[in-house]
Protein backbone atom coordinates (compact mmCIF):
# COMPACT_ATOMS: atom_id res chain seq x y z
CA UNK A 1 136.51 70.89 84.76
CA UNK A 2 136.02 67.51 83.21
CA UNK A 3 133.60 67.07 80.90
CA UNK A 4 132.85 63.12 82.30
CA UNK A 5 130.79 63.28 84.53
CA UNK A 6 128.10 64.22 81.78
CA UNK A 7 128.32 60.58 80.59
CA UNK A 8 127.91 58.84 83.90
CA UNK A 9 125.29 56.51 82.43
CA UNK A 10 121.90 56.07 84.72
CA UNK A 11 118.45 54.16 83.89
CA UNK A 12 116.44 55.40 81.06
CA UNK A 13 112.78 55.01 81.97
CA UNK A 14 111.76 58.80 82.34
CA UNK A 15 113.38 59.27 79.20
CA UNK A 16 111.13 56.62 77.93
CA UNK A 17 108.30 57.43 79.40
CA UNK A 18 108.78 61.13 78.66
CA UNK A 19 108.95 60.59 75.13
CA UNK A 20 105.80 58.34 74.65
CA UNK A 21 103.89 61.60 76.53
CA UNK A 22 105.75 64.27 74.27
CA UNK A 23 104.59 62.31 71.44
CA UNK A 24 101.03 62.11 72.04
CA UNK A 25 100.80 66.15 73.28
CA UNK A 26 102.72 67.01 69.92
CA UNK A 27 100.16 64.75 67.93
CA UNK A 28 97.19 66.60 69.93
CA UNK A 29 98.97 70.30 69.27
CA UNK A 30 98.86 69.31 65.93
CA UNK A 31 95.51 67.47 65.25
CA UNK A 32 94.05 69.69 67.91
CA UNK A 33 95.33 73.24 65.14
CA UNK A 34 92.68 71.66 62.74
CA UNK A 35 89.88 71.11 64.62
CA UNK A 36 89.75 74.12 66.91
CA UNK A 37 90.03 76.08 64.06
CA UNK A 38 93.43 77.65 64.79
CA UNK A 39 94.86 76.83 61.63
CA UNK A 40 91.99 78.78 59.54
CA UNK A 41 92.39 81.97 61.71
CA UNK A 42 95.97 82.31 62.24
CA UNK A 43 97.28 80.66 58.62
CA UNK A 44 94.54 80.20 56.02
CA UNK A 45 92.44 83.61 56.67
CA UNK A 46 94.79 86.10 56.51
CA UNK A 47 96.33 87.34 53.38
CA UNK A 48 99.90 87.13 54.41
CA UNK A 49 101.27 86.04 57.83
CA UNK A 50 103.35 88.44 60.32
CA UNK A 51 106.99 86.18 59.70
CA UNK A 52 109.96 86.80 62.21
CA UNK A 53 111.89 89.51 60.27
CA UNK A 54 114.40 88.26 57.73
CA UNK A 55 112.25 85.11 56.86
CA UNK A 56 110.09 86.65 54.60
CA UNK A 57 110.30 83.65 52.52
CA UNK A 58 107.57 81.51 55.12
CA UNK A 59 104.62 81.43 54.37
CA UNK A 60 102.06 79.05 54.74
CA UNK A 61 100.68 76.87 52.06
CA UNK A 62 98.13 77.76 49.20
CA UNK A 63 94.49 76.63 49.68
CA UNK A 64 94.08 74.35 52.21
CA UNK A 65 97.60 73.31 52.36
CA UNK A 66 98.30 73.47 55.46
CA UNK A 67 95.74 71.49 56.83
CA UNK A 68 97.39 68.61 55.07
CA UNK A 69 100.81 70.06 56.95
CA UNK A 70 99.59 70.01 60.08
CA UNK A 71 97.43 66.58 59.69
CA UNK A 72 101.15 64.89 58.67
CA UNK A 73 102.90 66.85 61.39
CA UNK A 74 100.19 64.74 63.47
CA UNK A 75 101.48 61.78 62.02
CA UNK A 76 105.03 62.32 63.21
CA UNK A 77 103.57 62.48 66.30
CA UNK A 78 102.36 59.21 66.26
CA UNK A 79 105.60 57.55 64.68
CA UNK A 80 107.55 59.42 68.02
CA UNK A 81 105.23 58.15 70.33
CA UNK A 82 105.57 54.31 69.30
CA UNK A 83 109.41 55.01 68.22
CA UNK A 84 109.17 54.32 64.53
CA UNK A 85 112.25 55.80 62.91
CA UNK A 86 111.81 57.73 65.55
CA UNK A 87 115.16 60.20 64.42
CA UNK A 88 113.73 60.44 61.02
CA UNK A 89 109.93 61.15 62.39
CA UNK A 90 111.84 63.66 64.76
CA UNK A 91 113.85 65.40 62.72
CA UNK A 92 110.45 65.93 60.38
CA UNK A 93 108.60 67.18 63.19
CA UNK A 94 111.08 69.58 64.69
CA UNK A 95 111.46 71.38 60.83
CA UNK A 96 108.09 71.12 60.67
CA UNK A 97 106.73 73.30 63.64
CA UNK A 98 110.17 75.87 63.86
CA UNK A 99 108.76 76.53 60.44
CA UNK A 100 105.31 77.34 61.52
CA UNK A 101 107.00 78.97 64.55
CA UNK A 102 108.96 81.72 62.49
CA UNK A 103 106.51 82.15 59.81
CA UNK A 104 103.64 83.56 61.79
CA UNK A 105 103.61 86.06 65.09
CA UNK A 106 99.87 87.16 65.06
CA UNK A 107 99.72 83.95 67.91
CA UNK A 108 102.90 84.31 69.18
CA UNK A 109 103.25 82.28 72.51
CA UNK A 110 106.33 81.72 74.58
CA UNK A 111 104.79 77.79 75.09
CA UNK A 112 105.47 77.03 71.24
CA UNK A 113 108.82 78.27 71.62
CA UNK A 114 109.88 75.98 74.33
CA UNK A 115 107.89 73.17 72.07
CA UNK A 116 110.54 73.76 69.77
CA UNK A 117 113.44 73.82 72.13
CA UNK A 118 112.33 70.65 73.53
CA UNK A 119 111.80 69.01 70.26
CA UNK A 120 115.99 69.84 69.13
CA UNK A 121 116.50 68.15 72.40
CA UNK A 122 114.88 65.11 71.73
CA UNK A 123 115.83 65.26 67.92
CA UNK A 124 119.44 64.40 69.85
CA UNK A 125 118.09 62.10 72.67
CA UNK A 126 118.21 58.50 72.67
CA UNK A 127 114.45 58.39 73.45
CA UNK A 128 114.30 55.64 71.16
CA UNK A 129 115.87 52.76 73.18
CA UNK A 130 113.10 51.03 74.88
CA UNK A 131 109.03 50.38 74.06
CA UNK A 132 109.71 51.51 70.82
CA UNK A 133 108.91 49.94 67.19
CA UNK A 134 113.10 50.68 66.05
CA UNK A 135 113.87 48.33 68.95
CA UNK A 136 111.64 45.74 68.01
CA UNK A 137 113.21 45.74 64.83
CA UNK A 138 116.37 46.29 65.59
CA UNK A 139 117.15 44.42 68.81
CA UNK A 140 120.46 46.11 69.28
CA UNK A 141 119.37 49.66 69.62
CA UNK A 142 117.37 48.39 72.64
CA UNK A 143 119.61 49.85 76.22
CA UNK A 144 118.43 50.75 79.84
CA UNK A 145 120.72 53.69 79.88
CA UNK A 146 121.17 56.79 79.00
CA UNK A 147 123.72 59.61 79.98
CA UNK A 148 122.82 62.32 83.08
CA UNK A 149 123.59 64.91 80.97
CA UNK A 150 120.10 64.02 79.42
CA UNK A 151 118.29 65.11 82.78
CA UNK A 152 120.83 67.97 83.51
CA UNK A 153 120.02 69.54 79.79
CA UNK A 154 115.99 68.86 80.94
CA UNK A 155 116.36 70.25 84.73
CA UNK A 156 118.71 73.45 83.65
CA UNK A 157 116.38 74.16 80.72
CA UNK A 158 113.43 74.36 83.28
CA UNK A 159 115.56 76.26 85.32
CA UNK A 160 115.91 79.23 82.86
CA UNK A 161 112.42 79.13 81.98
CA UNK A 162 110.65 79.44 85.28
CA UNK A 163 113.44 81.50 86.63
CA UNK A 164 113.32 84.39 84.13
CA UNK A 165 109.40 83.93 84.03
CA UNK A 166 109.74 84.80 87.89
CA UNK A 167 112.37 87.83 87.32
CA UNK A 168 109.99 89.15 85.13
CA UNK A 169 107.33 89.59 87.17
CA UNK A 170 108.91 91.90 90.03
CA UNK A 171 107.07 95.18 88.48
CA UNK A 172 105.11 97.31 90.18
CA UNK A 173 102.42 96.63 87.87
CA UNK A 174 102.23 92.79 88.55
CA UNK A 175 103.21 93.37 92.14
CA UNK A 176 100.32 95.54 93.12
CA UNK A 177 97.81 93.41 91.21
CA UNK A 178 97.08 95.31 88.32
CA UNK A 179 97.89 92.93 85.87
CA UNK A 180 96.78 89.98 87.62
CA UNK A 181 93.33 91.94 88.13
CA UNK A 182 92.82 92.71 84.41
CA UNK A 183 93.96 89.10 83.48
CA UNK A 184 90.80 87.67 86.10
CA UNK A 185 88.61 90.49 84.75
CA UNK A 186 89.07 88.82 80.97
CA UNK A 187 87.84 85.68 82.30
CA UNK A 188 84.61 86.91 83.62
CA UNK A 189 82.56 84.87 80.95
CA UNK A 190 84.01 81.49 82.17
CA UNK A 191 81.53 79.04 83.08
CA UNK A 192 81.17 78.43 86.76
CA UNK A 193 84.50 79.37 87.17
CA UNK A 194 84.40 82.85 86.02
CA UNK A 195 82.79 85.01 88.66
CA UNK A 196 84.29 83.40 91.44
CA UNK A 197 87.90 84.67 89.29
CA UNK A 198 86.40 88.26 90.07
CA UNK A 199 86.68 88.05 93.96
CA UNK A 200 89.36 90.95 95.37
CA UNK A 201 91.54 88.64 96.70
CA UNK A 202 92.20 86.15 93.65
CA UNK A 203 94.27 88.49 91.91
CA UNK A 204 96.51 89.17 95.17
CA UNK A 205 96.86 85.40 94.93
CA UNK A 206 97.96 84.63 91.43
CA UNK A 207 100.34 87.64 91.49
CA UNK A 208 102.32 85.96 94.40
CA UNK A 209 101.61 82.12 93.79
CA UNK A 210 102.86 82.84 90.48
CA UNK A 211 106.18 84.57 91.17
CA UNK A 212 107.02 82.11 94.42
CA UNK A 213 105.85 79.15 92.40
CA UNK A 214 108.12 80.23 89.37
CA UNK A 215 111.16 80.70 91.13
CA UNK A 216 110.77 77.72 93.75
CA UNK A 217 109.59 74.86 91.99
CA UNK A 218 112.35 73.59 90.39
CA UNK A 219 114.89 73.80 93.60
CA UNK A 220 111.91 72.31 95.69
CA UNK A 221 111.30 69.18 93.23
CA UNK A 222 115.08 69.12 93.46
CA UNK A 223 114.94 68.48 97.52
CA UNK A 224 113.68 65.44 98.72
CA UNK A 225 111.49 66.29 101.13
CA UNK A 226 109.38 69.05 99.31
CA UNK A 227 108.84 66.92 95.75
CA UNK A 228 105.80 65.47 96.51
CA UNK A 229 104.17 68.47 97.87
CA UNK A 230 105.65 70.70 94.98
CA UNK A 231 104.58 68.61 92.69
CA UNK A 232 100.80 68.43 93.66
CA UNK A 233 101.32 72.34 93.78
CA UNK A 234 102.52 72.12 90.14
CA UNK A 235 99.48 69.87 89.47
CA UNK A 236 97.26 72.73 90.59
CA UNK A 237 99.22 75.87 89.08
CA UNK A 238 99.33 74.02 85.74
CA UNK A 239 95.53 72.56 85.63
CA UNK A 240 94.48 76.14 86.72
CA UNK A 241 96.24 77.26 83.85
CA UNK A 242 94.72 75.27 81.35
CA UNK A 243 91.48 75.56 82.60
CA UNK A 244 91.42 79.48 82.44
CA UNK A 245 94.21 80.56 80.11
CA UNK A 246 93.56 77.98 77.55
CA UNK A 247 96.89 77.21 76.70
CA UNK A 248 97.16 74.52 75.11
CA UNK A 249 99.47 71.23 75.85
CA UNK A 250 102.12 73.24 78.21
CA UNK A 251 100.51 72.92 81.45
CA UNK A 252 100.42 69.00 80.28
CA UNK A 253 104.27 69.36 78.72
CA UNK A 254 105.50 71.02 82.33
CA UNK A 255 104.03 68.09 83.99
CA UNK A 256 105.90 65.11 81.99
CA UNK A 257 109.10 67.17 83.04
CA UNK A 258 108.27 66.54 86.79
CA UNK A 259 109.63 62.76 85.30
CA UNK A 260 113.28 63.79 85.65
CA UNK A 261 112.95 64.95 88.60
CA UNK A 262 112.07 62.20 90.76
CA UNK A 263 114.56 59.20 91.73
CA UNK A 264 115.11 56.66 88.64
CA UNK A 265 113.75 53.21 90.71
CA UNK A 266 110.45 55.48 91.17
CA UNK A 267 109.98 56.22 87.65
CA UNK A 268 111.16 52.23 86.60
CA UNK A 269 108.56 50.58 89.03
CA UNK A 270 105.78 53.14 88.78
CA UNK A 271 105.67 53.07 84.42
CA UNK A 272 108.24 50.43 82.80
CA UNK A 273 108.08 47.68 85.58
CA UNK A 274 108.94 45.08 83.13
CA UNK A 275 112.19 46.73 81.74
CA UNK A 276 115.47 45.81 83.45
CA UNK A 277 116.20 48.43 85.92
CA UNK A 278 119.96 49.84 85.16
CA UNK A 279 121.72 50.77 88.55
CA UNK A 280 125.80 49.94 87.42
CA UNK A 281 126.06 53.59 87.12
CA UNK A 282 129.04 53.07 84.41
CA UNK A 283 130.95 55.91 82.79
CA UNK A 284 130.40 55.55 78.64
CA UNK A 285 131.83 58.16 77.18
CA UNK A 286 131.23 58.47 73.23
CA UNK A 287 133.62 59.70 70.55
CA UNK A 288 131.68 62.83 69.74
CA UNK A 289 131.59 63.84 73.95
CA UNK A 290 133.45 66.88 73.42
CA UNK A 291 131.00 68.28 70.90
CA UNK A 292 128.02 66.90 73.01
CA UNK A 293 129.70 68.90 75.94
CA UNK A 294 130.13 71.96 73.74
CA UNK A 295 126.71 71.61 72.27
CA UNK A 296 125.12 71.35 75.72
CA UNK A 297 127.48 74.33 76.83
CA UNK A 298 126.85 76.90 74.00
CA UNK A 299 122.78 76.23 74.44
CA UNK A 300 122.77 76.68 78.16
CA UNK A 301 124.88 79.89 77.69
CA UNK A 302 122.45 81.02 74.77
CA UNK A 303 119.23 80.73 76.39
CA UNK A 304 120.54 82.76 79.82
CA UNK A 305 121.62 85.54 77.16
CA UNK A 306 118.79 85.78 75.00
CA UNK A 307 116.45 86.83 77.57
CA UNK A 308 118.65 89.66 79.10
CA UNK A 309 119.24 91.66 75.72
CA UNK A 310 116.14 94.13 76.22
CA UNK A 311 118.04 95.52 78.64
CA UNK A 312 120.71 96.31 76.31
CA UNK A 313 117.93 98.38 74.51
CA UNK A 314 116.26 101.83 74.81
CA UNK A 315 113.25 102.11 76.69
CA UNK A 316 110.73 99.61 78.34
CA UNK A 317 110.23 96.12 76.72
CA UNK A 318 106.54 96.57 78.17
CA UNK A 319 106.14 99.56 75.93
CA UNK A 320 108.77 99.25 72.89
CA UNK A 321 108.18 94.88 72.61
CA UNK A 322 111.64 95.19 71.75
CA UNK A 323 113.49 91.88 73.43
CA UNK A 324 110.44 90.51 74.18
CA UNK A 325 110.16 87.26 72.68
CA UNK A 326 112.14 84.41 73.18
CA UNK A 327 112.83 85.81 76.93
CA UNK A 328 110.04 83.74 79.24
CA UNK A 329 108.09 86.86 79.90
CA UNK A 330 104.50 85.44 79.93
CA UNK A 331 101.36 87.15 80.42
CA UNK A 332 103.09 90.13 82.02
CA UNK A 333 101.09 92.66 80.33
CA UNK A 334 97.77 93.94 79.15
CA UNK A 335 97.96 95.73 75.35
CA UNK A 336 95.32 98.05 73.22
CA UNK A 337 95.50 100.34 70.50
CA UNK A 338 94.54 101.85 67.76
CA UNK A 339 96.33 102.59 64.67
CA UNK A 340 95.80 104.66 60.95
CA UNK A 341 98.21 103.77 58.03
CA UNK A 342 98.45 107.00 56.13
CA UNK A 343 99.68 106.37 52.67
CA UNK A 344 101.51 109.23 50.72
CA UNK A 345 102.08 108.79 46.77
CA UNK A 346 105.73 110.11 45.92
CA UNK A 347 104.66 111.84 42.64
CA UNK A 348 101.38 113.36 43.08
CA UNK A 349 101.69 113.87 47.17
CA UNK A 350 97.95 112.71 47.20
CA UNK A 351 97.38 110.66 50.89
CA UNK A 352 94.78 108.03 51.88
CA UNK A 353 94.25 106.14 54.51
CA UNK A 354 94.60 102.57 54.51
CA UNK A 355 91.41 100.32 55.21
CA UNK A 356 93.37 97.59 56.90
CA UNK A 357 90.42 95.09 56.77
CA UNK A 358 91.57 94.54 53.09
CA UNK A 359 94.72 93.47 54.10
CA UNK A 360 94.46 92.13 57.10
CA UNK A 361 92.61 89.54 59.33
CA UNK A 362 90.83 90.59 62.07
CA UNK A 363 93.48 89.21 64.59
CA UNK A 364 96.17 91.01 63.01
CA UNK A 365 93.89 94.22 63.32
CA UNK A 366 94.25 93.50 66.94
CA UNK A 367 97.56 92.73 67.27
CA UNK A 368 98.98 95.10 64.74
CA UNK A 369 98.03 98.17 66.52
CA UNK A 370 100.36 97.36 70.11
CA UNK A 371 103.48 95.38 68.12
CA UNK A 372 105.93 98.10 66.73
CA UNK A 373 107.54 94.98 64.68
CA UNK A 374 104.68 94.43 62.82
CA UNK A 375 104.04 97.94 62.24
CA UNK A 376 107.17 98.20 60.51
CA UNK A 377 105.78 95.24 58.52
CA UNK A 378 102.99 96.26 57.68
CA UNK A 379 104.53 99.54 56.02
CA UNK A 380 106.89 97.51 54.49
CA UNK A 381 104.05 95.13 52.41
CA UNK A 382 101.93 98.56 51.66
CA UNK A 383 105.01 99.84 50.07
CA UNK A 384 105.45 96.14 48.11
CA UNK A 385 101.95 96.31 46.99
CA UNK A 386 101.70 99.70 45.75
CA UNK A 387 104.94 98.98 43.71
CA UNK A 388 103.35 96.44 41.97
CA UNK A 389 100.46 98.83 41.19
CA UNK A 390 103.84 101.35 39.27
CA UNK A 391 103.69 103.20 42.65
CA UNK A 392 106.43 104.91 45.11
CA UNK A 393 104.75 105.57 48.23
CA UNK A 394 105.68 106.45 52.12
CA UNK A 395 103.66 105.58 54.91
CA UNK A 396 102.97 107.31 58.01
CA UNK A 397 101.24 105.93 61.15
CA UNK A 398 99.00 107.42 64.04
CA UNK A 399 98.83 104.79 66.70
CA UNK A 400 97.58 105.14 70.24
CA UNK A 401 98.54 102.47 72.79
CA UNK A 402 97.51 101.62 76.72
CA UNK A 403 99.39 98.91 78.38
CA UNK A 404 97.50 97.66 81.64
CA UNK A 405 94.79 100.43 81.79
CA UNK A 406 96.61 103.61 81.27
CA UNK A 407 95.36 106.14 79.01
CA UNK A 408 95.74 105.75 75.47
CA UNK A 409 99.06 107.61 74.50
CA UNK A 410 101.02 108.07 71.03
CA UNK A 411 103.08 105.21 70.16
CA UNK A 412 104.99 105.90 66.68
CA UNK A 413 106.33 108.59 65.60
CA UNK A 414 103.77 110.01 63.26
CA UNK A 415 106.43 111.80 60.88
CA UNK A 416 108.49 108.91 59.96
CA UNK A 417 108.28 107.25 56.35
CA UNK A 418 108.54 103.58 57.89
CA UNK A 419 108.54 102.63 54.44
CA UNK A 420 111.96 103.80 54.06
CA UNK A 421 112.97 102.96 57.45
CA UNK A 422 115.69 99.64 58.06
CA UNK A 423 114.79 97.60 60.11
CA UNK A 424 117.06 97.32 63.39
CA UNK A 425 117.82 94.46 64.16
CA UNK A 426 119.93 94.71 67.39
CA UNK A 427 118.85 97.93 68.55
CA UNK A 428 116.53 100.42 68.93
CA UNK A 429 113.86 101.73 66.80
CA UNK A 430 113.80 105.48 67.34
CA UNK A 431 110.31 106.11 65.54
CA UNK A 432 108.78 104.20 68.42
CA UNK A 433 108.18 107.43 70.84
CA UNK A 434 109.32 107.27 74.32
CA UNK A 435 108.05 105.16 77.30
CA UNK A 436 104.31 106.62 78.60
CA UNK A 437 104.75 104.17 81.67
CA UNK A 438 105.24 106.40 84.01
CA UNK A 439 102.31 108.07 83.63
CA UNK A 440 99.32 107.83 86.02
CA UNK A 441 97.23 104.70 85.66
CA UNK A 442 93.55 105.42 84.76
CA UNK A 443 90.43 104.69 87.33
């Protein structure tokens, strides 16, 4: 197939437009770390941060370093939203958060890894090329146009996300309401809001206008005569979201999409009325289209992959957590436990048990306990601080999980050393006992 058609050139304004709103919702995820006190608990607090295996070497600032970090990724977010050196102020941005991104998991969230997809695609998007400072300087960067494979890369993205997020919730667990039930129940405390979440049929509800609005709403903002109404309902589904999951600038991200999908003249008169529309619809195509098509190509392929390898795996990713990131499966299940780190000195045999509150923050007490990764992480920097102290130890963990209000069931093998266990990286870990899912929920 040829690759052309990816270059048929078509009015820029939602790219435009798009960008000035991604900049200002990157400047407030930023600015908005600091003052809601994200940035103490998840980076500053703790005495080490739970990395994505293999970057060990991220790690957040000494002090109050990375207050200063995340006050000048803030400023990036200004330069993108005016378009001043807008690649440059890009480019800094995108290292910026994938760096924060990999170097802590304690707050792991599916929404800050589609911030960073979105922010390699407009690292390579000519977002630049219209109400922007570079333009004003430079009149000749200054175009109407921009390629369609800029809104295919934007709509097929979308596509993935919404579409696995939908896959993933046809388990009987979600299905029945459980999940949906205990999510409500969490929210009891909300003002005004809260008890009327607690009424039988809201979880019914949000189980089903969750999955139908996940796997429609991209088709239906596609079709003509459903946008409008699909995109109120995505004004609704997303507000609700903010408003009781507290999730930060997605709901507000997932809106500025909507952008691409409605016709170009709508998004020219309605925000850019003064730009020249572009409607010659003129095939451009650039010396480096073959790797643009290849890029675009090898990305599309990677993220339809990524979220299928669990099932390569042993087990369930609702139990093992193995495959579960970077795959679009949000807030599909409810996670406690408990856990004891039994330390066992080589030479003497003596054993103690580890008071994690001197290692760890009380977050990563929480989280610790239900994420088999960070087990094996944990064991790992026991084992690196007792060598320090002249010490060869092993540890040994008791942990307990329930996922969505079972009964509390053992969750690691308790006679493994996990200090001298590899880590595997593309399979299964076999000191994570098997799957207690099928057992009988609790009352």
């Amino acid at each position: 197939m040829s690759i052309c058609f990816l270059f048929r050139q078509t009015d820029n304004s939602a790219l435009i437009v798009f960008r000035i709103f991604f900049g200002i919702l990157i400047t407030l995820e930023a600015w908005g770390a600091i003052f809601t006190g994200w940035i103490k608990r998840t980076l500053i607090e703790p005495q080490f941060t739970f990395n994505f295996i293999g970057l060990d070497f991220l790690q957040p600032l000494p002090g109050n370093g990375m207050y200063f970090y995340f006050f000048l990724m803030g400023c990036l977010g200004v330069l993108v939203t005016i378009g001043y050196k807008y690649r440059w102020s890009m480019a800094g941005f995108t290292t910026m958060w994938a760096a924060v991104y990999f170097m802590q998991k304690t707050s792991y969230n599916n929404h800050y890894y589609l911030l960073l997809l979105i922010c390699v695609f407009m690292l390579i998007a000519p977002a630049n090329r219209y109400a922007s400072i570079d333009t004003r300087l430079n009149p000749k960067l200054k175009k109407a146009n921009m390629p369609v494979w800029i809104k295919y890369f934007i709509i097929l993205q979308l596509f993935i996300v919404y579409t696995y997020a939908a896959i993933a919730k046809l388990y009987p667990d979600w299905l029945d309401g459980t999940m949906p039930t205990l999510l409500m129940q969490s929210k009891a405390n909300l003002p005004i809001i809260g008890q009327w979440l607690q009424a039988v049929w809201v979880p019914k509800v949000v189980a089903y206008y969750g999955i139908f609005f996940d796997l429609l709403v991209v088709p239906l903002l596609l079709f003509k005569p459903t946008r409008k109404f699909t995109f109120f309902a995505a004004v609704f589904f997303h507000l609700f979201n903010s408003l009781v999951f507290h999730i930060g600038i997605f709901p507000y991200l997932s809106l500025a999409f909507c952008l691409f999908f409605f016709p170009v003249k709508t998004i020219h008169k309605t925000f850019l009325k003064k730009k020249t529309f572009y409607k010659e619809n003129q095939l451009e195509i650039p010396k480096n289209a073959k790797f643009i098509a290849v890029f675009f190509s090898v990305w599309m392929l990677i993220q339809v992959a990524l979220p299928l390898r669990h099932w390569f795996i042993n087990d369930d990713v609702l139990w093992t957590e193995e495959g579960h990131r970077l795959s679009w499966r949000m807030m599909l299940r409810s996670k406690s436990g408990t856990s004891t780190f039994i330390v066992k000195d080589k030479k003497t045999g003596k054993q103690e048990a580890i008071k994690k509150a001197d290692y760890l923050s009380e977050k990563q007490q929480r989280r610790i306990a239900t994420k088999p990764d960070m087990i094996w992480q944990f064991a790992q920097h026991l084992k690196k601080e007792y060598a320090k102290k002249g010490k060869a130890i092993e540890v040994y963990v008791h942990a307990n999980v329930s996922v969505n209000g079972r009964p509390y069931t053992n969750f690691i093998d308790s006679k493994v050393d996990l200090a001298a266990e590899p880590w595997p990286y593309f399979g299964h870990a076999e000191w994570i006992l098997p799957s207690a899912l099928d057992k009988n929920k609790s009352d």
